[in-house]
N, C-alpha and C. Protein backbone atom coordinates (compact mmCIF):
# COMPACT_ATOMS: atom_id res chain seq x y z
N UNK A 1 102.38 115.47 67.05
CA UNK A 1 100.95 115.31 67.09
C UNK A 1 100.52 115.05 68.54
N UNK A 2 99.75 115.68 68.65
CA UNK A 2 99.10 115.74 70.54
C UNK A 2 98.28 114.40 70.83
N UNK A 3 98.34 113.70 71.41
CA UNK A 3 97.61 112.35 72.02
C UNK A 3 96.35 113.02 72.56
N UNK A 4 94.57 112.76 72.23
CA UNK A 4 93.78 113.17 73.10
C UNK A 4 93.75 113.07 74.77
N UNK A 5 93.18 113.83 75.57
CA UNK A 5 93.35 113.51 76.79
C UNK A 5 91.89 112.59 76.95
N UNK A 6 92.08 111.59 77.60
CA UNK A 6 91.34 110.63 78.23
C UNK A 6 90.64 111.11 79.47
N UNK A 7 89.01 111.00 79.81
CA UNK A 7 88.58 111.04 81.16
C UNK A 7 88.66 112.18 81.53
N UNK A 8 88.60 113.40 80.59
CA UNK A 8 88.95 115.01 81.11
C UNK A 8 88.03 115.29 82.27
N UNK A 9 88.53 115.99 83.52
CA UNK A 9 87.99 116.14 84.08
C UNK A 9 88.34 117.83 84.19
N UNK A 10 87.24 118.78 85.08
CA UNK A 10 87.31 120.04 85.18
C UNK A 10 88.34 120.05 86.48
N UNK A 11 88.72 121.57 86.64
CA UNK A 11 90.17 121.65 87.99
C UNK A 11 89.16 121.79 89.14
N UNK A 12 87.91 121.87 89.30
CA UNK A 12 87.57 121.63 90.42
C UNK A 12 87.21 120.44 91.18
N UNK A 13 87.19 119.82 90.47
CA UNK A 13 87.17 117.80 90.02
C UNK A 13 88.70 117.26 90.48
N UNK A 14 89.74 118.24 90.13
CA UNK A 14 90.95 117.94 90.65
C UNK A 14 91.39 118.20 92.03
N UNK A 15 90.80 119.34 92.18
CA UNK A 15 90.62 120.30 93.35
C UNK A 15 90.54 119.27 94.73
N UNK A 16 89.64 118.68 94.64
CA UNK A 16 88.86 118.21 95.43
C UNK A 16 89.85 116.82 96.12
N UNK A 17 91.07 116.43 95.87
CA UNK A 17 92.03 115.53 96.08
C UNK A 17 92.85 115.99 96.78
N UNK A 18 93.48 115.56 98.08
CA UNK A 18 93.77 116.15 98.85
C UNK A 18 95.29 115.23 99.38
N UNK A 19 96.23 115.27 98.26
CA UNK A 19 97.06 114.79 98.13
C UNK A 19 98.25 115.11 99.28
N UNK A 20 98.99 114.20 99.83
CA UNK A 20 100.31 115.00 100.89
C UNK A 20 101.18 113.81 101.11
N UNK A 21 101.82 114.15 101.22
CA UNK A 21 103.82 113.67 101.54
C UNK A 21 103.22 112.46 103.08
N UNK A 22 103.51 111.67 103.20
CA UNK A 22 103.51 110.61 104.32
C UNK A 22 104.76 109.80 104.13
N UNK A 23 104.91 109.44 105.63
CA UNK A 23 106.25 108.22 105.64
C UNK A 23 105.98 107.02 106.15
N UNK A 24 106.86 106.09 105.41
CA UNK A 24 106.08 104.49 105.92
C UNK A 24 106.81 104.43 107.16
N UNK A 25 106.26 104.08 108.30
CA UNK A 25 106.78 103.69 109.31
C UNK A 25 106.81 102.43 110.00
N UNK A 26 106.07 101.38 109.30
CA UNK A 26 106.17 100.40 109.34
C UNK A 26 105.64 99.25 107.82
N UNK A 27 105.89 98.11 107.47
CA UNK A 27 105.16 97.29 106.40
C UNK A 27 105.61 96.03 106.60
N UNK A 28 104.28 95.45 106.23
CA UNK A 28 104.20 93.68 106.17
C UNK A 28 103.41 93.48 105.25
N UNK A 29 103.52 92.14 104.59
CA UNK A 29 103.05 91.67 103.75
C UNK A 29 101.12 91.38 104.44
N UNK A 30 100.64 91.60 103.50
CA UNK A 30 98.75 91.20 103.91
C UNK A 30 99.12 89.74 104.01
N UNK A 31 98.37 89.13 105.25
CA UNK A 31 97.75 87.85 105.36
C UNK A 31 96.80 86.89 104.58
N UNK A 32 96.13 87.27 104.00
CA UNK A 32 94.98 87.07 103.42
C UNK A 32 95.24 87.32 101.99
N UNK A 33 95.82 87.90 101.47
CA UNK A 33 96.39 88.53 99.85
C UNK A 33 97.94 88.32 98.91
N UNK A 34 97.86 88.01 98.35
CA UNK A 34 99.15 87.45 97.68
C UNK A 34 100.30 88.76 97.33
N UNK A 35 99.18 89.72 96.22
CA UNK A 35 99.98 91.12 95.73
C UNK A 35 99.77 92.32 96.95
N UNK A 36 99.07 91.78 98.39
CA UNK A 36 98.96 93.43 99.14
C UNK A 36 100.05 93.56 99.78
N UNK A 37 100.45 95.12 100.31
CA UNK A 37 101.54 95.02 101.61
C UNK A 37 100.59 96.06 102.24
N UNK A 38 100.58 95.62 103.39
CA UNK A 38 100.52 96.37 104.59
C UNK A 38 101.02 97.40 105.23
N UNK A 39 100.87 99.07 105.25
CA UNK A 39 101.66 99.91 105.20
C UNK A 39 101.40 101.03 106.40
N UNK A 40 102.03 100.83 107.70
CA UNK A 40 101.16 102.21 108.25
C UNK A 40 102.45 103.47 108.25
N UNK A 41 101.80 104.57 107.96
CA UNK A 41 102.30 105.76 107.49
C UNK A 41 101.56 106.88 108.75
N UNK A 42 103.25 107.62 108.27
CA UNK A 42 102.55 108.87 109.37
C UNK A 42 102.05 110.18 108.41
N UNK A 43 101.35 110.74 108.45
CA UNK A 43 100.49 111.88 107.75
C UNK A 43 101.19 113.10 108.70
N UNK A 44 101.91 113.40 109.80
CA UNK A 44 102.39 114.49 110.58
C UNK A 44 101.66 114.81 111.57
N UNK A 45 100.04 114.38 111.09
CA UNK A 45 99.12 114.73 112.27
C UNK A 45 98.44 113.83 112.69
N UNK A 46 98.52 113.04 111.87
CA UNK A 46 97.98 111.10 112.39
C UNK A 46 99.05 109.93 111.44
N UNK A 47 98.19 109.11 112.27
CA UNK A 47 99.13 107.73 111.43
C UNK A 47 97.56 107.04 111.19
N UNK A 48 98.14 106.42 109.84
CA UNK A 48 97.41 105.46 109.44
C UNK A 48 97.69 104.55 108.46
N UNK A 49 96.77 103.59 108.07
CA UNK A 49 97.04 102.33 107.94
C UNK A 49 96.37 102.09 105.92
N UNK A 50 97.64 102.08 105.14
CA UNK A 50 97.06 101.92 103.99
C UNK A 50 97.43 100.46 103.43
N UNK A 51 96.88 100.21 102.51
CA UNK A 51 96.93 98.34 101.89
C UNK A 51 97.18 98.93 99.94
N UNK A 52 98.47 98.50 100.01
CA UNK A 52 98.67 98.90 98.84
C UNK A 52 99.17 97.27 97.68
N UNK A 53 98.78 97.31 96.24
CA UNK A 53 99.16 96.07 95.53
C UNK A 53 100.92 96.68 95.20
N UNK A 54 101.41 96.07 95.75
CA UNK A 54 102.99 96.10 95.98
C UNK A 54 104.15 95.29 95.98
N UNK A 55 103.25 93.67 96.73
CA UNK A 55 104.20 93.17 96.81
C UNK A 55 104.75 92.48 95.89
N UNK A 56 104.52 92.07 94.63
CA UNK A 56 105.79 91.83 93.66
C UNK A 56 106.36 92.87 93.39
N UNK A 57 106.76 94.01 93.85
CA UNK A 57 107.47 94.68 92.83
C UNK A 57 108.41 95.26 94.56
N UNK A 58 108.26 95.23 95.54
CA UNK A 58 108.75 96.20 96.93
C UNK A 58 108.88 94.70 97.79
N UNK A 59 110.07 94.75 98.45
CA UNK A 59 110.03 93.78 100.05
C UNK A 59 109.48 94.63 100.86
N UNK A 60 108.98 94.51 101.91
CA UNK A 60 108.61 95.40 102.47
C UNK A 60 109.56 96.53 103.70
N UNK A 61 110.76 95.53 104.01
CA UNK A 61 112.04 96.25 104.51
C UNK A 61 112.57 97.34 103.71
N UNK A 62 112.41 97.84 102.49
CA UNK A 62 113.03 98.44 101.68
C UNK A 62 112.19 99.49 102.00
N UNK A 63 110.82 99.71 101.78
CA UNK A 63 109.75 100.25 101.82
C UNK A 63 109.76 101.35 103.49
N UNK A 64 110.59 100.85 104.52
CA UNK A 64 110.23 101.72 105.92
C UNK A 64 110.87 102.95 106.21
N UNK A 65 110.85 104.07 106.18
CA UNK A 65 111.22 105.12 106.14
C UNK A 65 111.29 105.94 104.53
N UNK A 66 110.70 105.72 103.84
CA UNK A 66 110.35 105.91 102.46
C UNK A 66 109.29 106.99 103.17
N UNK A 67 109.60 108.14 101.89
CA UNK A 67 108.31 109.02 101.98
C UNK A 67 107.66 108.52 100.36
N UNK A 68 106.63 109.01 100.40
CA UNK A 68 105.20 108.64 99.45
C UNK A 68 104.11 109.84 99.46
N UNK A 69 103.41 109.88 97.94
CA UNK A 69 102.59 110.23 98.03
C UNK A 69 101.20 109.78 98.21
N UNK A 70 100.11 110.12 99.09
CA UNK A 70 99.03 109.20 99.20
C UNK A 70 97.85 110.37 99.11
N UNK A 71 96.56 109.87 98.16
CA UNK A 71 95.76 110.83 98.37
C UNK A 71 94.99 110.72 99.87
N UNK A 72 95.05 111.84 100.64
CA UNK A 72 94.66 111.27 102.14
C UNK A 72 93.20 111.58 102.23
N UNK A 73 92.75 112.23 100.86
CA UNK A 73 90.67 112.07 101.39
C UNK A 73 89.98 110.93 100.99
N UNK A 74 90.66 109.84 100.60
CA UNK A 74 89.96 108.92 99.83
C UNK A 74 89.21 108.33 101.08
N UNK A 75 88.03 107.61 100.57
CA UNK A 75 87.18 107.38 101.74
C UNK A 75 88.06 105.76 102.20
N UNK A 76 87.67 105.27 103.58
CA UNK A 76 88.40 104.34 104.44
C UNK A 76 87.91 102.93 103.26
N UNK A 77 88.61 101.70 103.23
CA UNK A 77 87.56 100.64 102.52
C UNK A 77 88.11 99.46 103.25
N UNK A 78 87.59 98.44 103.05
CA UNK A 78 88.14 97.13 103.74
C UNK A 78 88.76 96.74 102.83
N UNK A 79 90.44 95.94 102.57
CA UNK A 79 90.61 94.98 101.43
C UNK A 79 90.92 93.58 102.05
N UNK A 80 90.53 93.05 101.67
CA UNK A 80 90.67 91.05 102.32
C UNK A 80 90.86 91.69 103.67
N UNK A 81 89.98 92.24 104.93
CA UNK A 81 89.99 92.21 106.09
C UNK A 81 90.40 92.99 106.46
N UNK A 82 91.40 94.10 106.32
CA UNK A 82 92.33 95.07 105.99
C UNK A 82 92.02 96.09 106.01
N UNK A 83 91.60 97.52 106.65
CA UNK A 83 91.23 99.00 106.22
C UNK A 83 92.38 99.53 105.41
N UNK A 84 91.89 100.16 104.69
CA UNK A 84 93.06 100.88 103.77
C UNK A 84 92.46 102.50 103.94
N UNK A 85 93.05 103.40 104.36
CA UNK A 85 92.46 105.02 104.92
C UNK A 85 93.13 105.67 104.05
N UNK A 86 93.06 105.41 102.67
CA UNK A 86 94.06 105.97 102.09
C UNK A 86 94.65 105.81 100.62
N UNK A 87 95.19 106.20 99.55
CA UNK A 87 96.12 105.19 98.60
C UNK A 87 97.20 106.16 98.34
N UNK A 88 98.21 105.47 98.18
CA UNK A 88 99.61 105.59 97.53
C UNK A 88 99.52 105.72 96.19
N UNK A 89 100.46 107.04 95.66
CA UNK A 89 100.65 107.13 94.27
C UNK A 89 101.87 106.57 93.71
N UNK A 90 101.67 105.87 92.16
CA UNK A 90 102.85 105.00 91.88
C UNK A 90 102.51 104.70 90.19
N UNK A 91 103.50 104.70 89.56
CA UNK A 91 103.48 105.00 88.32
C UNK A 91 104.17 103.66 87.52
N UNK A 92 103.68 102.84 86.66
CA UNK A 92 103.66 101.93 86.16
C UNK A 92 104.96 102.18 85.17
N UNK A 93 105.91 101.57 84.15
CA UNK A 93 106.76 101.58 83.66
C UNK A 93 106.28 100.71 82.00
N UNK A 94 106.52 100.86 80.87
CA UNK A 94 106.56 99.83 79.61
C UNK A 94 106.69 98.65 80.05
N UNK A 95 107.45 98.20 80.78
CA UNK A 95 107.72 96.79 81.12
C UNK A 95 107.34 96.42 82.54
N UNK A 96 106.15 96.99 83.04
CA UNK A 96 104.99 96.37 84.09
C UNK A 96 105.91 96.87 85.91
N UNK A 97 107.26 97.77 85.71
CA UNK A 97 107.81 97.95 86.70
C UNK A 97 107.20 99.02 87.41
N UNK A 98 106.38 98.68 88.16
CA UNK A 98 105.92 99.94 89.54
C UNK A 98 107.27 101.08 90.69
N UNK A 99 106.86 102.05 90.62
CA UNK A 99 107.54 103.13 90.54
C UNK A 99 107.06 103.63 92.04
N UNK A 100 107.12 104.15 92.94
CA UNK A 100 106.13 104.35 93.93
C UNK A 100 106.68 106.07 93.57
N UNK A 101 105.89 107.21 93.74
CA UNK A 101 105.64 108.27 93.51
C UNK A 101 106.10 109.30 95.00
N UNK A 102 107.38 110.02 94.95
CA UNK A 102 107.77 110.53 96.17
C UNK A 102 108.54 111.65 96.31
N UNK A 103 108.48 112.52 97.11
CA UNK A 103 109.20 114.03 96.59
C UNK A 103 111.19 113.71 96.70
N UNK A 104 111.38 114.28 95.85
CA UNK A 104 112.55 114.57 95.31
C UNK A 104 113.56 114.91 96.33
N UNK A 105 113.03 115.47 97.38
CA UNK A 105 113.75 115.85 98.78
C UNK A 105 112.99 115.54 99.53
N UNK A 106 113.28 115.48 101.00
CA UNK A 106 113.03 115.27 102.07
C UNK A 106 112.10 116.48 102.75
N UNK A 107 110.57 115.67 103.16
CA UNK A 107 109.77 117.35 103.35
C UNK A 107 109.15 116.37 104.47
N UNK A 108 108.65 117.27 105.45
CA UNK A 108 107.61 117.26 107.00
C UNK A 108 106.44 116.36 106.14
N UNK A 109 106.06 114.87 106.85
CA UNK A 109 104.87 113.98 106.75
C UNK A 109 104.35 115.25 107.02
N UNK A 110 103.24 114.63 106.20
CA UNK A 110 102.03 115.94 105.87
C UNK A 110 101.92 116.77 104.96
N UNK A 111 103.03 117.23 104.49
CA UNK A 111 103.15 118.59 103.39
C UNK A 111 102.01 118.15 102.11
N UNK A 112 101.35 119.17 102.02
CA UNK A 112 100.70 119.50 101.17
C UNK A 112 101.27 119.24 99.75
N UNK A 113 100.61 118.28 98.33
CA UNK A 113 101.35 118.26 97.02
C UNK A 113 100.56 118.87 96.44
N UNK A 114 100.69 120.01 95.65
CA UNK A 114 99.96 120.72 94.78
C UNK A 114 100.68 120.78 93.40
């Protein structure tokens, strides 16, 4: 039996996300925030600086040279003081374990996820 889909959106609605491969090149825990880490990532053609809820589940040493997926059009926002240019994709588990979302092989910061 098929589960309804939730929140359907049309593919040009999808379209419009501009998803790509980045590597952490550096992370620290947020100052100001208990669950943020501090993450700056290279995109291949810039670096920048995302604030992701991470830290119970990632140290942040584990986390540096990790590739990730991040949608890179999301607009810039402040979190507790913090710009975040960005978010990381990461997939939750039955038992509350965060997953961080990352290609299977090794591809050029930047690559395009379609």
């Amino acid at each position: 039996m098929e589960t309804p889909a939730v929140n359907v959106i049309q593919y040009d609605d999808f379209a419009k996300l501009e998803l790509r491969v980045a590597t952490i090149l550096e992370c620290r825990p947020h100052e100001n925030a208990d669950k943020l880490l501090i993450l700056q990532i290279d995109l291949g053609s810039e670096q920048r600086q995302i604030c992701a809820g991470l830290r119970n589940h990632y140290q942040p040493e584990e986390l540096v040279g990790k590739q990730i997926v991040v949608v890179a059009n999301l607009a810039s926002r402040q979190m507790r003081g913090q710009a975040s240019q960005g978010m990381l994709m990461a997939a939750t588990d039955t038992d509350g374990k965060v997953i961080i979302i990352s290609p299977s092989q090794h591809v050029a910061a930047g690559s395009k996820v379609s």
